[in-house]
Protein backbone atom coordinates (compact mmCIF):
# COMPACT_ATOMS: atom_id res chain seq x y z
CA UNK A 1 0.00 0.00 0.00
CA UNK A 2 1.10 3.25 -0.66
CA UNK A 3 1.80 6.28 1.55
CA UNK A 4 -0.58 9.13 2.38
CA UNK A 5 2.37 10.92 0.47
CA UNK A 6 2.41 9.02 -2.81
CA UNK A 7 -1.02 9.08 -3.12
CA UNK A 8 -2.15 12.18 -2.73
CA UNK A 9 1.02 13.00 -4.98
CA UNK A 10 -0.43 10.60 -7.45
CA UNK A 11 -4.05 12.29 -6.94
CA UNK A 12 -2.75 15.38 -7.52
CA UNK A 13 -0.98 14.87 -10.95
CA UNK A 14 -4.36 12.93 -12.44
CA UNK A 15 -6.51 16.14 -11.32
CA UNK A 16 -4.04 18.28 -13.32
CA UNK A 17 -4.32 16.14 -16.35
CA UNK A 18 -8.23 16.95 -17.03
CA UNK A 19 -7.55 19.87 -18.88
CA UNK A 20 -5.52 18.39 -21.14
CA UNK A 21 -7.61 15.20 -21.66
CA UNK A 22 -10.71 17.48 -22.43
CA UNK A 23 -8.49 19.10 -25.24
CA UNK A 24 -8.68 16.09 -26.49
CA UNK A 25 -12.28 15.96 -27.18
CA UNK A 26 -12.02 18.58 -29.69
CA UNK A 27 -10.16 16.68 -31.98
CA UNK A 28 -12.15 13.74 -31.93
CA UNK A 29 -14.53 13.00 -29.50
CA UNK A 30 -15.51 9.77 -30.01
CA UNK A 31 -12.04 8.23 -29.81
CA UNK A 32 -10.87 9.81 -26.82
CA UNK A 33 -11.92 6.95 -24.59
CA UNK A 34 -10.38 4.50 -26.51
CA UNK A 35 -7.34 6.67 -26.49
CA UNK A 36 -3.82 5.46 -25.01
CA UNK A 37 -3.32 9.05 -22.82
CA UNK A 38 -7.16 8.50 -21.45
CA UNK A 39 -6.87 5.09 -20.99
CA UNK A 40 -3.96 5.47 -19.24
CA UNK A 41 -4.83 8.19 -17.26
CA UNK A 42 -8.14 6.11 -16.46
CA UNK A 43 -6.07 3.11 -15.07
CA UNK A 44 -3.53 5.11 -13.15
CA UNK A 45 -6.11 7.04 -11.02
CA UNK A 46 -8.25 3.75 -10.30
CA UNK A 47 -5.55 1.78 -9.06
CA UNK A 48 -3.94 4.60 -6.93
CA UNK A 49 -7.22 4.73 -5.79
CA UNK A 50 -7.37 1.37 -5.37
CA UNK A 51 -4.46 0.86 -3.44
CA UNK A 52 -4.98 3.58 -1.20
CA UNK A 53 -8.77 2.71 -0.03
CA UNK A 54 -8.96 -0.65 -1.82
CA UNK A 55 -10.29 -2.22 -4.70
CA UNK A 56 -13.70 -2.94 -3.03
CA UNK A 57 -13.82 0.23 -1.21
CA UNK A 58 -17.12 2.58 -1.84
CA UNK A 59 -14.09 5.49 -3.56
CA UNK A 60 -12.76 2.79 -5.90
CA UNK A 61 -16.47 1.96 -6.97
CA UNK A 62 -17.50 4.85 -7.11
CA UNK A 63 -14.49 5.85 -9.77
CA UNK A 64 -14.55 2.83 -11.20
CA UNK A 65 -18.63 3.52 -12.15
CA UNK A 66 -18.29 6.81 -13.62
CA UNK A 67 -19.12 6.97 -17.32
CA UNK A 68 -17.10 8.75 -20.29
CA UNK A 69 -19.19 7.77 -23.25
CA UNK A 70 -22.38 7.17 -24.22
CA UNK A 71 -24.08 4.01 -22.84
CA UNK A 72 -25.87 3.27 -25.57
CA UNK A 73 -24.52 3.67 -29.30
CA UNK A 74 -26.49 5.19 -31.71
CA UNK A 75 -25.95 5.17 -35.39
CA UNK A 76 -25.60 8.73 -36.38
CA UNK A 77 -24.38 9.72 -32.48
CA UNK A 78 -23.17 13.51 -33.04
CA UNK A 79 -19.45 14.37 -31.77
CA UNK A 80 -21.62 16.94 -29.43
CA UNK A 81 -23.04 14.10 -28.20
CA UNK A 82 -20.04 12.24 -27.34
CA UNK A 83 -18.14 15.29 -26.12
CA UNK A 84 -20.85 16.35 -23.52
CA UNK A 85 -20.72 12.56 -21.63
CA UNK A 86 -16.96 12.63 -22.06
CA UNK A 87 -16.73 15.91 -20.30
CA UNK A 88 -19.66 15.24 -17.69
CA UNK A 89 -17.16 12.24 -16.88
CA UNK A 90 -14.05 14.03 -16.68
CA UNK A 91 -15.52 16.64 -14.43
CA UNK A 92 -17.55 14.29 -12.16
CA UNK A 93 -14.15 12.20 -11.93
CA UNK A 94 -12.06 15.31 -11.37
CA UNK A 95 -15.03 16.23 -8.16
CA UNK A 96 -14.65 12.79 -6.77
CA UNK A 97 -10.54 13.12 -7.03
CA UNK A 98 -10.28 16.60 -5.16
CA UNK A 99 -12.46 14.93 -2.61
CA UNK A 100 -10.02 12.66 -2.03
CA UNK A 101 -6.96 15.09 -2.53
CA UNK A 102 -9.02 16.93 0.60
CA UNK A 103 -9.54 14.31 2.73
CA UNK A 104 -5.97 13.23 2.53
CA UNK A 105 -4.72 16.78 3.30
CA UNK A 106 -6.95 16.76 6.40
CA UNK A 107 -5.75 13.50 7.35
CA UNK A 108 -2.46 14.74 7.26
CA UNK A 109 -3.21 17.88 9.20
CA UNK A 110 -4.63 15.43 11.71
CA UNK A 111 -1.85 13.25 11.83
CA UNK A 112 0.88 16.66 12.24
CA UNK A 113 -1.20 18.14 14.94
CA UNK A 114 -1.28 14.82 16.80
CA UNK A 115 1.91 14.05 16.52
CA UNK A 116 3.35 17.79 17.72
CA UNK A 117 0.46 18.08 20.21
């Protein structure tokens, strides 16, 4: 398992990499979730997730559930279509990922203040 440290390291970077996967979207929106840099990106967070709370836990779940494309294809789908679930996704993931990032900050506090106190 991985420190309070790594992870929150590891948190940190994936929330900074949303911009740059929703620039994506622009070039071809119905691609980007097969991508390699989403799909990556995608794995990464769920098993730092995972291996901070663990793979059964409620977070991993959660992140594990959220959805990036369409759930049911549709001959004739529009790339507006595909751009506004892909985005819904990314920002609902990027929520649930500062909410984490917070939670491990406060944890930390906790931790210093006992520790000094």
């Amino acid at each position: 398992m991985s420190t309070n440290s790594d992870s929150l390291e590891q948190l940190t970077r994936a929330l900074e990499a949303v911009p740059r996967l929703k620039e994506l979207a622009w070039r071809s929106p119905e691609r980007v979730v097969g991508s390699r840099e989403f799909q990556k990106w995608r794995e990464g967070t769920t098993a730092v997730i995972a291996d901070r709370y663990g793979p059964e836990s409620a977070q991993a779940r959660s992140f594990a559930g959220i959805q990036y494309a369409p759930t049911h294809f549709y001959f004739g789908a529009s790339d507006e279509t595909y751009r506004q679930v892909y985005f819904r996704g990314l920002d609902v993931a990027a929520t649930t990922v500062q909410a984490m990032i917070e939670e491990m900050r406060e944890h930390q506090c906790d931790q210093d203040a006992s520790s000094t106190g």
